[in-house]
ModelCIF file with pLDDT and N, C-alpha, C, O atoms, coordinates in Angstrom:
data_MODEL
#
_entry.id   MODEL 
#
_entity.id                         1 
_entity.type                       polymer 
_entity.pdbx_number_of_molecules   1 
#
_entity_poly.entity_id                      1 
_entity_poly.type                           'polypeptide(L)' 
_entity_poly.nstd_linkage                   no 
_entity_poly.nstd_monomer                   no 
_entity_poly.pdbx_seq_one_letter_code       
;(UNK)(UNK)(UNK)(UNK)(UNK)(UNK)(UNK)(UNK)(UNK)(UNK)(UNK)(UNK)(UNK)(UNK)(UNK)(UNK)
(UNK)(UNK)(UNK)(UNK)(UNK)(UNK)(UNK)(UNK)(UNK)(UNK)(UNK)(UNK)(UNK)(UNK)(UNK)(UNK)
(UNK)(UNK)(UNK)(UNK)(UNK)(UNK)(UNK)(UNK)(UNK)(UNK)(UNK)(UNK)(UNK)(UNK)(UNK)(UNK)
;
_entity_poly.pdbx_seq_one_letter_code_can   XXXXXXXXXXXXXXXXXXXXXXXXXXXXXXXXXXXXXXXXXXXXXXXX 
_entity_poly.pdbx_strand_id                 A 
#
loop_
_entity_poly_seq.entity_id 
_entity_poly_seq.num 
_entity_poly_seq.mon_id 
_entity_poly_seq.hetero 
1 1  UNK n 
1 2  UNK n 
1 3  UNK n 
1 4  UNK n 
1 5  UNK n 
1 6  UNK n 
1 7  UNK n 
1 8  UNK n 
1 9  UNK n 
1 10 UNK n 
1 11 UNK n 
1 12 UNK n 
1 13 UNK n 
1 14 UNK n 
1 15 UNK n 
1 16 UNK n 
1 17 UNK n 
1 18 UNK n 
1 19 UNK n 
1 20 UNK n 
1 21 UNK n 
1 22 UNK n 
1 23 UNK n 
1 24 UNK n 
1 25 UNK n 
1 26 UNK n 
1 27 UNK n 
1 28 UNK n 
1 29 UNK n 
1 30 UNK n 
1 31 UNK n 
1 32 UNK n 
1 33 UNK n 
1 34 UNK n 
1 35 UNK n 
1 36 UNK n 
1 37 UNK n 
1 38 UNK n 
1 39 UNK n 
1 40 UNK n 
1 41 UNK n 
1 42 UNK n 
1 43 UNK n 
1 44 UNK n 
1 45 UNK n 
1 46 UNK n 
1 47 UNK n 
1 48 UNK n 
#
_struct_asym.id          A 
_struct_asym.entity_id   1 
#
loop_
_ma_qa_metric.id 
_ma_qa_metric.mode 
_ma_qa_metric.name 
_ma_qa_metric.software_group_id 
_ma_qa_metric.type 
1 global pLDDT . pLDDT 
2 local  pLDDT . pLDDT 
#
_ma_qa_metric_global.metric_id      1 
_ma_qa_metric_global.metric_value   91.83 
_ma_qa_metric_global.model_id       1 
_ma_qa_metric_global.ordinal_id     1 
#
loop_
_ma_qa_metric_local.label_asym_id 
_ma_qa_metric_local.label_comp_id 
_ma_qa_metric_local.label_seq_id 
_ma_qa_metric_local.metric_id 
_ma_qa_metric_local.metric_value 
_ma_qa_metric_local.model_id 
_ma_qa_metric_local.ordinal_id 
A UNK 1  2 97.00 1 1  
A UNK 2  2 97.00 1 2  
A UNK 3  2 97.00 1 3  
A UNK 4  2 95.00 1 4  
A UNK 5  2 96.00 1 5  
A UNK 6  2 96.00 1 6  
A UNK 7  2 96.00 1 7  
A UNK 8  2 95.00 1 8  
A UNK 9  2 96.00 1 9  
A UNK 10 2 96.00 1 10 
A UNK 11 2 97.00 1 11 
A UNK 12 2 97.00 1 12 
A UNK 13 2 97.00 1 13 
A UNK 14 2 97.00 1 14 
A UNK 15 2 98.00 1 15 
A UNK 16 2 98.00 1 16 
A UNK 17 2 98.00 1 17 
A UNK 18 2 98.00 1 18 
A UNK 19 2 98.00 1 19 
A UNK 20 2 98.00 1 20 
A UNK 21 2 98.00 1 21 
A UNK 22 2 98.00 1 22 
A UNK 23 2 98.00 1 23 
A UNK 24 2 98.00 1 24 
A UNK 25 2 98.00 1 25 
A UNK 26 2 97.00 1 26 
A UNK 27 2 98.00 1 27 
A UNK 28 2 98.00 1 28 
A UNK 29 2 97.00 1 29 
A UNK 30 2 96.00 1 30 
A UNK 31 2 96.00 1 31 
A UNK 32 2 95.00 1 32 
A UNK 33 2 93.00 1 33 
A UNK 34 2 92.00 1 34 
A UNK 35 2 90.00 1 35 
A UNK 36 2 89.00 1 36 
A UNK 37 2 86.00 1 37 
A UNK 38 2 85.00 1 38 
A UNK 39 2 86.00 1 39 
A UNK 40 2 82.00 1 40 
A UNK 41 2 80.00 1 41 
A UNK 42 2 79.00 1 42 
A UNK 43 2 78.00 1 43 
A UNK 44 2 77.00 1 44 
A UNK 45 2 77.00 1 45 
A UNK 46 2 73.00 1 46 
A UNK 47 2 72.00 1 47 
A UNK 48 2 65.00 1 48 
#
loop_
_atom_site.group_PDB 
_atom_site.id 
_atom_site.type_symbol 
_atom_site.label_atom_id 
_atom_site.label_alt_id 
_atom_site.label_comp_id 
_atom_site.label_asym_id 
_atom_site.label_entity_id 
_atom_site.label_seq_id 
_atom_site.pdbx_PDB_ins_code 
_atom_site.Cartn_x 
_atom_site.Cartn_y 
_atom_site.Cartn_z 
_atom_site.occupancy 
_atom_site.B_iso_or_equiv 
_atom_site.pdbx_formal_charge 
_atom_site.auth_seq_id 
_atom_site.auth_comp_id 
_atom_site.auth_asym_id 
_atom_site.auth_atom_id 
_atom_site.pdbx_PDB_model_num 
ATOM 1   N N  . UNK A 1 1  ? -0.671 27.189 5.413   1.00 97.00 ? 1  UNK A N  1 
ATOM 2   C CA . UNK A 1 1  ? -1.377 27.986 6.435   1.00 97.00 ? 1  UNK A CA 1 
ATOM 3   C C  . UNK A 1 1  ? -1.805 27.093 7.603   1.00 97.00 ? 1  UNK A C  1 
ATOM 4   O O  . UNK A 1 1  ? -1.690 27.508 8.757   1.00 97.00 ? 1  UNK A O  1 
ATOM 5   N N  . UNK A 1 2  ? -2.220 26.066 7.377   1.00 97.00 ? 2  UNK A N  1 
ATOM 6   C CA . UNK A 1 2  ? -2.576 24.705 8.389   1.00 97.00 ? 2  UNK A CA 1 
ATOM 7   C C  . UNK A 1 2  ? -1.471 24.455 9.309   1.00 97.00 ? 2  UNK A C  1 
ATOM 8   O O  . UNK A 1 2  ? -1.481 24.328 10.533  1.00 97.00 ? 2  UNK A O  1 
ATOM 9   N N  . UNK A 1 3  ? -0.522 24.412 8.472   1.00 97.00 ? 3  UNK A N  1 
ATOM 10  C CA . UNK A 1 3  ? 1.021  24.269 9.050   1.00 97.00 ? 3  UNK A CA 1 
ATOM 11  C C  . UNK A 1 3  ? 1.883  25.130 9.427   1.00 97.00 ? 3  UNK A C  1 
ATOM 12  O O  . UNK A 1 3  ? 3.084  24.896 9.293   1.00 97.00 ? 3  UNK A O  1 
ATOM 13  N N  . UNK A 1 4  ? 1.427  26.283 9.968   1.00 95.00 ? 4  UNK A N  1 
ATOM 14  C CA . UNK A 1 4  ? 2.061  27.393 10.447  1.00 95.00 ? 4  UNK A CA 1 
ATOM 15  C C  . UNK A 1 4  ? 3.002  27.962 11.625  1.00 95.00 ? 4  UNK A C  1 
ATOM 16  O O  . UNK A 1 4  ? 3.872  28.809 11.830  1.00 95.00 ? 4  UNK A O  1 
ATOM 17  N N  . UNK A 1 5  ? 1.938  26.496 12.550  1.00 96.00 ? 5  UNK A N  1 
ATOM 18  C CA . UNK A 1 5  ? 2.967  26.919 13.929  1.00 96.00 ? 5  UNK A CA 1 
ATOM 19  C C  . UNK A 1 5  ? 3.802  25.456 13.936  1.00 96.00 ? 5  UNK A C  1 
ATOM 20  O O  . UNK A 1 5  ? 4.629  25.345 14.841  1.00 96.00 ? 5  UNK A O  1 
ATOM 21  N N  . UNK A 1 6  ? 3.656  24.315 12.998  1.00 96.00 ? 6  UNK A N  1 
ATOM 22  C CA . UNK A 1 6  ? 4.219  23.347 12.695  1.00 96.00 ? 6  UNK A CA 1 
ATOM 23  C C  . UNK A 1 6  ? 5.566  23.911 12.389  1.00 96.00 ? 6  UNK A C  1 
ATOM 24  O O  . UNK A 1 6  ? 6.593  23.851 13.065  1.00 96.00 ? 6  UNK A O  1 
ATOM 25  N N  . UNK A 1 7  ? 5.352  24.469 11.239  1.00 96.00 ? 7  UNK A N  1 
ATOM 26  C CA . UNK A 1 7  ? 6.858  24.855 10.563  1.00 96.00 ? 7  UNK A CA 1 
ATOM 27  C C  . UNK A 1 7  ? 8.076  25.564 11.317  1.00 96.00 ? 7  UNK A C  1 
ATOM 28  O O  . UNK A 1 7  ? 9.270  25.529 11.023  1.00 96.00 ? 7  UNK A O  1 
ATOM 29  N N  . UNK A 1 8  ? 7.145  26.514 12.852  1.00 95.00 ? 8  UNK A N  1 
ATOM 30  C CA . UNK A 1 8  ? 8.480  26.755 13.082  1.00 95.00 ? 8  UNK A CA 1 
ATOM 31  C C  . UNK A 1 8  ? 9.217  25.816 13.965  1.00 95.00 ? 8  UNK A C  1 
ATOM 32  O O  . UNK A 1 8  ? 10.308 26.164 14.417  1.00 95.00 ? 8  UNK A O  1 
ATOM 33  N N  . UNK A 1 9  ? 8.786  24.823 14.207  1.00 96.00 ? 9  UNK A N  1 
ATOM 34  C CA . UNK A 1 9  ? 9.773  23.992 15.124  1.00 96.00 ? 9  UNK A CA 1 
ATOM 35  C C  . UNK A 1 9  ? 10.306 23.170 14.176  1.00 96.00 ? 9  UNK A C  1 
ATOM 36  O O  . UNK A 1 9  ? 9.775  23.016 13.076  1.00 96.00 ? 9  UNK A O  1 
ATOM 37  N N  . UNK A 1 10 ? 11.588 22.482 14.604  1.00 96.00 ? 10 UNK A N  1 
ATOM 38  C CA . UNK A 1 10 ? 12.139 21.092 13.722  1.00 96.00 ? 10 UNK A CA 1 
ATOM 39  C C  . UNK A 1 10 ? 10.979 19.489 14.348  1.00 96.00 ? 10 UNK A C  1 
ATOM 40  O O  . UNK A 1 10 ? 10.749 18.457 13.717  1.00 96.00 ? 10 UNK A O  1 
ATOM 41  N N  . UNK A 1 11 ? 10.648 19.755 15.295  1.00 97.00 ? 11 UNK A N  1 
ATOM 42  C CA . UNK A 1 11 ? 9.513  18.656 16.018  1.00 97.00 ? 11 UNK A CA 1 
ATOM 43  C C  . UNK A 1 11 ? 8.568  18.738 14.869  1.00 97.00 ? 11 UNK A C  1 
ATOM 44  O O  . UNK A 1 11 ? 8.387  17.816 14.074  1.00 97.00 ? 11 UNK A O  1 
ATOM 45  N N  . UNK A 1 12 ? 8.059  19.733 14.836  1.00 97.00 ? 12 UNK A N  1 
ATOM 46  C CA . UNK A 1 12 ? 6.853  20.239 13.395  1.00 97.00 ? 12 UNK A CA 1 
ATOM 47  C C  . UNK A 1 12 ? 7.462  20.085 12.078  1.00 97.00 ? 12 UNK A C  1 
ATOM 48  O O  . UNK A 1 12 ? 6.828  19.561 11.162  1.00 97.00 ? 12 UNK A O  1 
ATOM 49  N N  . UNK A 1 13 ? 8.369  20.408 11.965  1.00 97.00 ? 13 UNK A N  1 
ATOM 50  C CA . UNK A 1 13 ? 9.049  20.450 10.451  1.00 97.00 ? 13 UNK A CA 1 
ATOM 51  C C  . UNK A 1 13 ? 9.420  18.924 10.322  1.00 97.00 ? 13 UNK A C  1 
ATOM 52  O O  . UNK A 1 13 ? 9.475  18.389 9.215   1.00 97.00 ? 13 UNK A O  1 
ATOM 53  N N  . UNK A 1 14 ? 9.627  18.361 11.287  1.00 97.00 ? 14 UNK A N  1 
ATOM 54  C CA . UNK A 1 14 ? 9.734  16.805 11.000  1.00 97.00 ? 14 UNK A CA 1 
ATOM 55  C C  . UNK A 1 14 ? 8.669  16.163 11.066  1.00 97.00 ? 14 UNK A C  1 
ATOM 56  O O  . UNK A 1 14 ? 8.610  15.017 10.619  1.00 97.00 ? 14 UNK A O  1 
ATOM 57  N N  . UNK A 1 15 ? 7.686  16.728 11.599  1.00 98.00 ? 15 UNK A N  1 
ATOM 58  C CA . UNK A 1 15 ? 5.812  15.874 11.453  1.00 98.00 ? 15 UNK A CA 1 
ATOM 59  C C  . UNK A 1 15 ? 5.467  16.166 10.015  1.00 98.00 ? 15 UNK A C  1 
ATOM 60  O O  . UNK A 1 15 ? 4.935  15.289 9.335   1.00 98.00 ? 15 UNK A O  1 
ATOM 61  N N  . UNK A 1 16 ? 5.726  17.286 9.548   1.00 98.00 ? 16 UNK A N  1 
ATOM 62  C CA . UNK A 1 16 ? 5.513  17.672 7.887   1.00 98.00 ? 16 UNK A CA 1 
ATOM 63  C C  . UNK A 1 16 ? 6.084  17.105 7.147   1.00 98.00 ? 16 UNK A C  1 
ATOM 64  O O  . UNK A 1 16 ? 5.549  17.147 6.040   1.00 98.00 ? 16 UNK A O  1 
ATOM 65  N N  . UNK A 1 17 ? 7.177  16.419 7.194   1.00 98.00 ? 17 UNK A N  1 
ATOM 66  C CA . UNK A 1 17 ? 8.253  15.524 6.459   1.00 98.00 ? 17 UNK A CA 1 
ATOM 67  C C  . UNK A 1 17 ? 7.650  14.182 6.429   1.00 98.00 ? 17 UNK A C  1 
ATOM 68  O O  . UNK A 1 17 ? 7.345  13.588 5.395   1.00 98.00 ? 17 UNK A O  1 
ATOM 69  N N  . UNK A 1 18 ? 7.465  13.649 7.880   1.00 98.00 ? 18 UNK A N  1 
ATOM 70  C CA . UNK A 1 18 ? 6.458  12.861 7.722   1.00 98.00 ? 18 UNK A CA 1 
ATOM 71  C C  . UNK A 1 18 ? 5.415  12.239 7.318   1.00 98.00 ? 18 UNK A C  1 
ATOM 72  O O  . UNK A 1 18 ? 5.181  11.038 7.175   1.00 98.00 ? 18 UNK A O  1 
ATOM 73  N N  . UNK A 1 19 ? 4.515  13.617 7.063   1.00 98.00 ? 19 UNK A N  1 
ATOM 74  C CA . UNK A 1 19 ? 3.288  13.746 6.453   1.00 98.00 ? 19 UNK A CA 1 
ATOM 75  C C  . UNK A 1 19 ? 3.365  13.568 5.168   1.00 98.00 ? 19 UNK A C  1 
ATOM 76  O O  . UNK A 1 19 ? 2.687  12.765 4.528   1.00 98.00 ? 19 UNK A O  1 
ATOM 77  N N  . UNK A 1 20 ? 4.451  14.537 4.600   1.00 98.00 ? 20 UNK A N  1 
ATOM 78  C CA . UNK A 1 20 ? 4.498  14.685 2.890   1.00 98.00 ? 20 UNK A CA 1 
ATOM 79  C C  . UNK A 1 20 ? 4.860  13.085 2.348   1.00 98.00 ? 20 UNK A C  1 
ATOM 80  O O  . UNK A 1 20 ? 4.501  12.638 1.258   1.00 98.00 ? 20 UNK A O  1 
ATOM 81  N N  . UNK A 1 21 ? 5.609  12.385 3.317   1.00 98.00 ? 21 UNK A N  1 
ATOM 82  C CA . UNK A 1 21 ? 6.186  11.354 2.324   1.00 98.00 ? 21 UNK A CA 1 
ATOM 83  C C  . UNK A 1 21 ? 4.740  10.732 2.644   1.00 98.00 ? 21 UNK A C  1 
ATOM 84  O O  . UNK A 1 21 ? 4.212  10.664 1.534   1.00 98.00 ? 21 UNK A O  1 
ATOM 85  N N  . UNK A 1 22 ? 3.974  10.319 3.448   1.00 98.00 ? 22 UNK A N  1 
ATOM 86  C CA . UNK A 1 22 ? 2.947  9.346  3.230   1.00 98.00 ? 22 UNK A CA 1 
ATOM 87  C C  . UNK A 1 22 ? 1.926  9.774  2.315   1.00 98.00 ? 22 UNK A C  1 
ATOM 88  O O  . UNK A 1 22 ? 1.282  8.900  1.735   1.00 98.00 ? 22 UNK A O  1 
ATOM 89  N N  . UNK A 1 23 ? 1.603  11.371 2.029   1.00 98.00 ? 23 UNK A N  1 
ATOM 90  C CA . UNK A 1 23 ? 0.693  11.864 1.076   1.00 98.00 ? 23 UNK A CA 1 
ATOM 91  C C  . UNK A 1 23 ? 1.651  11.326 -0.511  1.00 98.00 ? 23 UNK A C  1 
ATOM 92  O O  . UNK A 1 23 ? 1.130  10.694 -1.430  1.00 98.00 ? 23 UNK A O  1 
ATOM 93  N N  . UNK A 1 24 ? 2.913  11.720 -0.477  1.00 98.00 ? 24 UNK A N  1 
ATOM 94  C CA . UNK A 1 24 ? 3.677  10.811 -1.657  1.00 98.00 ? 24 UNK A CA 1 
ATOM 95  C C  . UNK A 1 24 ? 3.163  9.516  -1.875  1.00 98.00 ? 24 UNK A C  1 
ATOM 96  O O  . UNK A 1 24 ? 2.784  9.132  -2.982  1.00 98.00 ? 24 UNK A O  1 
ATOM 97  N N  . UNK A 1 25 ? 3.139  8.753  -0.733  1.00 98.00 ? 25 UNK A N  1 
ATOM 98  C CA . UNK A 1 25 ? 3.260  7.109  -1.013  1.00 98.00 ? 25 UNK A CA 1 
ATOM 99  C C  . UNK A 1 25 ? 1.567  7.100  -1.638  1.00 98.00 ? 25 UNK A C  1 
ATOM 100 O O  . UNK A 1 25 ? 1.224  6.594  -2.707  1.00 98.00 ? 25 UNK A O  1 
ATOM 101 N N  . UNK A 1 26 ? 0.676  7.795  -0.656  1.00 97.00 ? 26 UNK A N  1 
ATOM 102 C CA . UNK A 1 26 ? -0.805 7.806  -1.201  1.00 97.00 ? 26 UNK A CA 1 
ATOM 103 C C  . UNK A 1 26 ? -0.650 8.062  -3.217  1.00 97.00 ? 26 UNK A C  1 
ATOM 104 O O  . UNK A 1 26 ? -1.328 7.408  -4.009  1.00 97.00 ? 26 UNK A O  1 
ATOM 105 N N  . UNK A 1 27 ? 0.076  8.816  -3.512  1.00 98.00 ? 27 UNK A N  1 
ATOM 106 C CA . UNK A 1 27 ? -0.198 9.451  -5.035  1.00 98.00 ? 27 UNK A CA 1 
ATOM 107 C C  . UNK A 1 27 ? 0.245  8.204  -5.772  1.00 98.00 ? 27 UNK A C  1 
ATOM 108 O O  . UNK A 1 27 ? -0.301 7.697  -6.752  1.00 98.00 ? 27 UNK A O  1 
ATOM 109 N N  . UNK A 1 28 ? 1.678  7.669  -4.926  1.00 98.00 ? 28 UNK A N  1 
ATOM 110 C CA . UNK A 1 28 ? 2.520  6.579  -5.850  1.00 98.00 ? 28 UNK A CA 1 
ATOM 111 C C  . UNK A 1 28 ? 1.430  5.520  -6.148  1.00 98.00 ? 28 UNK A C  1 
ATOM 112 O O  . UNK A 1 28 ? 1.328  4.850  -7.177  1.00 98.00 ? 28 UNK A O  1 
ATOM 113 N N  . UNK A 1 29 ? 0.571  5.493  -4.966  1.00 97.00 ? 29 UNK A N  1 
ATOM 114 C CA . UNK A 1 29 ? -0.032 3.881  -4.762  1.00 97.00 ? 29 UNK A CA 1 
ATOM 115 C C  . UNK A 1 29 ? -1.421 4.241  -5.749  1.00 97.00 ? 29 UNK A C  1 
ATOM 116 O O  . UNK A 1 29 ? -1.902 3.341  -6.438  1.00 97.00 ? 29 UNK A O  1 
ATOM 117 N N  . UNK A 1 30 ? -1.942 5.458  -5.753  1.00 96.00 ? 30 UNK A N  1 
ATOM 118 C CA . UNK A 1 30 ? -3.075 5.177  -6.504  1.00 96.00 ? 30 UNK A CA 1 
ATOM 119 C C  . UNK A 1 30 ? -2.926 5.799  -7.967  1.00 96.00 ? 30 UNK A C  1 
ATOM 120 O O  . UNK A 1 30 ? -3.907 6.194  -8.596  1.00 96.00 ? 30 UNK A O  1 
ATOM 121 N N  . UNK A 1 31 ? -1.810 5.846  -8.387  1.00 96.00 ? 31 UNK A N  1 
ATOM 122 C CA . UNK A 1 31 ? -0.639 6.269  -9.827  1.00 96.00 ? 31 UNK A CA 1 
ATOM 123 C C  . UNK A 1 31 ? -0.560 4.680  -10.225 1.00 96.00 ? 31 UNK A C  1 
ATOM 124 O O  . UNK A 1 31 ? -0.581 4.452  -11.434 1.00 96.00 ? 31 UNK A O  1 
ATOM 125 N N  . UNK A 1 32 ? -0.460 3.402  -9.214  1.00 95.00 ? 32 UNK A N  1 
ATOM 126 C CA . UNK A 1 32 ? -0.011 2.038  -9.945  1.00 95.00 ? 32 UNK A CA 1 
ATOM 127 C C  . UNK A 1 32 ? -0.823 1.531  -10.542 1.00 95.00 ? 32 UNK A C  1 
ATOM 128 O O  . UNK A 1 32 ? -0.882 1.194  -11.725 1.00 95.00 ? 32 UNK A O  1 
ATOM 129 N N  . UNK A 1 33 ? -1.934 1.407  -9.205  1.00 93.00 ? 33 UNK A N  1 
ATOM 130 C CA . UNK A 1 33 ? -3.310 0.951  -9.326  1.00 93.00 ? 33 UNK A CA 1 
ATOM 131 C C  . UNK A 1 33 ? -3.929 1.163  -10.388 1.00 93.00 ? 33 UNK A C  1 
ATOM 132 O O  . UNK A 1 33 ? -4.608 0.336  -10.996 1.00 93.00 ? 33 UNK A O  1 
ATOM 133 N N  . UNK A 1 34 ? -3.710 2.452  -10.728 1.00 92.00 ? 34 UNK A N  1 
ATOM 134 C CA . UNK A 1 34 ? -4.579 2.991  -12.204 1.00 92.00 ? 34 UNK A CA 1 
ATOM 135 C C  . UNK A 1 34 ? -4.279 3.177  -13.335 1.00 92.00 ? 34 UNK A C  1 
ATOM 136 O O  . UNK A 1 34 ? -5.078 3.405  -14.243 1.00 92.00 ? 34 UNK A O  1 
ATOM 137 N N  . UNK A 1 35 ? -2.686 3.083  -13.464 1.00 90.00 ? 35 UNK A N  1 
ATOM 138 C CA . UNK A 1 35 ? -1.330 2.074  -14.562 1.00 90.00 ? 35 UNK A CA 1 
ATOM 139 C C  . UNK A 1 35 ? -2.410 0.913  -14.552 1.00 90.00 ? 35 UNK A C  1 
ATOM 140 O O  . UNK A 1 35 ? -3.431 0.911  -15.240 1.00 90.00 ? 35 UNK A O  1 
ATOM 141 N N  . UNK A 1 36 ? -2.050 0.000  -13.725 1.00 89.00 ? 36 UNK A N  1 
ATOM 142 C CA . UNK A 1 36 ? -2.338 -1.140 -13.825 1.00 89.00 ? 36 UNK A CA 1 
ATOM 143 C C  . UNK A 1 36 ? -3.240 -1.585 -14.456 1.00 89.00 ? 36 UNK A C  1 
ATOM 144 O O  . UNK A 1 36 ? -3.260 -2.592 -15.165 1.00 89.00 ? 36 UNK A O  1 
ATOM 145 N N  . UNK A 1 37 ? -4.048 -0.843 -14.225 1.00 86.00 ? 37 UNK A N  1 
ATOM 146 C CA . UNK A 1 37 ? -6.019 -0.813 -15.044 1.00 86.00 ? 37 UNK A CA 1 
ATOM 147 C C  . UNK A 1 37 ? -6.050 -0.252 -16.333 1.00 86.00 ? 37 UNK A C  1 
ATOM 148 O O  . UNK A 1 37 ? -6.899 -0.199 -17.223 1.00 86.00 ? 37 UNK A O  1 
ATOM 149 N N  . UNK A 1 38 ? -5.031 0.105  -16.211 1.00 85.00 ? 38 UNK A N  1 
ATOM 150 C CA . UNK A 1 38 ? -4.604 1.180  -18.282 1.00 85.00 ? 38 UNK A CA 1 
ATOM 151 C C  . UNK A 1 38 ? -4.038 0.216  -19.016 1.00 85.00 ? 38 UNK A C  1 
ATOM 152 O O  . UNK A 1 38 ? -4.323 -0.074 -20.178 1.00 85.00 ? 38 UNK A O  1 
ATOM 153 N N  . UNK A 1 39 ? -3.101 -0.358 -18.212 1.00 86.00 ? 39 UNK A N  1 
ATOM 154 C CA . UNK A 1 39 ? -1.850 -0.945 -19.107 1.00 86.00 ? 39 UNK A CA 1 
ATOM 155 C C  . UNK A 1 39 ? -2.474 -1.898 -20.106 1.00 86.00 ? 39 UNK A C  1 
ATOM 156 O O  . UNK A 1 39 ? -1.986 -1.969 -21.233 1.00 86.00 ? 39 UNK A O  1 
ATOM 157 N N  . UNK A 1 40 ? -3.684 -2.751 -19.715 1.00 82.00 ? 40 UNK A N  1 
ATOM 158 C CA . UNK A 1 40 ? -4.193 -4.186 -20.545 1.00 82.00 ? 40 UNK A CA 1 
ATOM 159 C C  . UNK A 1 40 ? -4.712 -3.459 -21.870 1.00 82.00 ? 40 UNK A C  1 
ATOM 160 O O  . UNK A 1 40 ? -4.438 -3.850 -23.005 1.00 82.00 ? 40 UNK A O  1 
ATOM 161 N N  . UNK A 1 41 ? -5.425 -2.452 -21.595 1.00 80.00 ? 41 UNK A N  1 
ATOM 162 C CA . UNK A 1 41 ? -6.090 -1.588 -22.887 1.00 80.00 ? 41 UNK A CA 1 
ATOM 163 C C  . UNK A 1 41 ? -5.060 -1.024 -23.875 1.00 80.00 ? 41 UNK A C  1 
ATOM 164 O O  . UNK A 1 41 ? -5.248 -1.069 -25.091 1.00 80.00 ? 41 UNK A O  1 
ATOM 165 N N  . UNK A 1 42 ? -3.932 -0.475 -23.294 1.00 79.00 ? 42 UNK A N  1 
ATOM 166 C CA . UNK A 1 42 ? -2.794 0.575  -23.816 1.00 79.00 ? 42 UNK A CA 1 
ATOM 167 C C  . UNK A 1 42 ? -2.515 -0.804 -24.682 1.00 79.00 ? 42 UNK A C  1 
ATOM 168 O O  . UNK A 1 42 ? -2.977 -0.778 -25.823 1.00 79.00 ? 42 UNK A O  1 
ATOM 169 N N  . UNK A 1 43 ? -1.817 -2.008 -24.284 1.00 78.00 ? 43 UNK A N  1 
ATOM 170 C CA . UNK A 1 43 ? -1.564 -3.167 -25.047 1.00 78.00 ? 43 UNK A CA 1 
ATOM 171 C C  . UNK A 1 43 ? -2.936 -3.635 -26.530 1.00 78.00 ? 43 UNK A C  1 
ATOM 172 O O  . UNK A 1 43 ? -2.768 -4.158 -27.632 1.00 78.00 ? 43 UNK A O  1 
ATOM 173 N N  . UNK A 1 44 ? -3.684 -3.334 -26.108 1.00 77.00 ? 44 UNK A N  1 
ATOM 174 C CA . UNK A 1 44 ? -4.657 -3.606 -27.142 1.00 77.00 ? 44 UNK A CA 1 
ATOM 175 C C  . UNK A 1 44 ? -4.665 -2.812 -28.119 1.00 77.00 ? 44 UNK A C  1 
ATOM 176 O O  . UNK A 1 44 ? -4.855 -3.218 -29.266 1.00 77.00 ? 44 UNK A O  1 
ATOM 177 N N  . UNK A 1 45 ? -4.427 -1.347 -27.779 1.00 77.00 ? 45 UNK A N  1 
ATOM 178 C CA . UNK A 1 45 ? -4.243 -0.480 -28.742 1.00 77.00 ? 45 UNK A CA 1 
ATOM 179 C C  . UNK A 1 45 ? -2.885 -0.103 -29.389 1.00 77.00 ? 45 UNK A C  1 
ATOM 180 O O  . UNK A 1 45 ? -2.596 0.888  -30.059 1.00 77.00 ? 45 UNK A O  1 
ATOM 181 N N  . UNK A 1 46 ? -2.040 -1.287 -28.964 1.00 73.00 ? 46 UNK A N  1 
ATOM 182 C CA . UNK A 1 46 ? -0.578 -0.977 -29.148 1.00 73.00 ? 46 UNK A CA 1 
ATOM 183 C C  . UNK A 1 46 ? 0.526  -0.744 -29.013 1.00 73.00 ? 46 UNK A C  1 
ATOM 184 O O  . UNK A 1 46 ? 1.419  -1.144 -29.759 1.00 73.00 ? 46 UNK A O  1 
ATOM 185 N N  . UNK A 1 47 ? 0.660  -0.067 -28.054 1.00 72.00 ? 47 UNK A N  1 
ATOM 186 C CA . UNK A 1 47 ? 1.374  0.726  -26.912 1.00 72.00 ? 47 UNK A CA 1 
ATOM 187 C C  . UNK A 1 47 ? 2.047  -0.169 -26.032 1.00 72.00 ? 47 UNK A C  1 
ATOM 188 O O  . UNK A 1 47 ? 1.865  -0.036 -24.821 1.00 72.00 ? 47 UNK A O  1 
ATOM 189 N N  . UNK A 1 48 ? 2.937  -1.224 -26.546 1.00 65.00 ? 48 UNK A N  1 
ATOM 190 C CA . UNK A 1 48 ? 3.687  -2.027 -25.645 1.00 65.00 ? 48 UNK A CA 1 
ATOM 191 C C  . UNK A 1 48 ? 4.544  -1.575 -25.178 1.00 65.00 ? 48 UNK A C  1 
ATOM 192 O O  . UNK A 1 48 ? 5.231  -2.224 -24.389 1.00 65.00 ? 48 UNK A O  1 
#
């Protein structure tokens, strides 16, 4: 709904493309970070 008059152009539909992959990279990056902080415990309990 935010993105409404975005979507109908390809100018807009390519700012949304844009957008989505950096909201991606945001999920990837704080998905590692918090692997990362699991992984030492997961090893303690086994889980190699």
């Amino acid at each position: 709904s935010e993105q409404s008059f975005n979507f109908m152009s390809k100018d807009g539909r390519d700012e949304m493309i844009s957008e989505l992959g950096s909201i991606q990279n945001q999920f990837r990056a704080t998905m590692k970070i918090i692997d990362s902080t699991s992984e030492p415990l997961a090893h303690h309990y086994g889980l190699t």
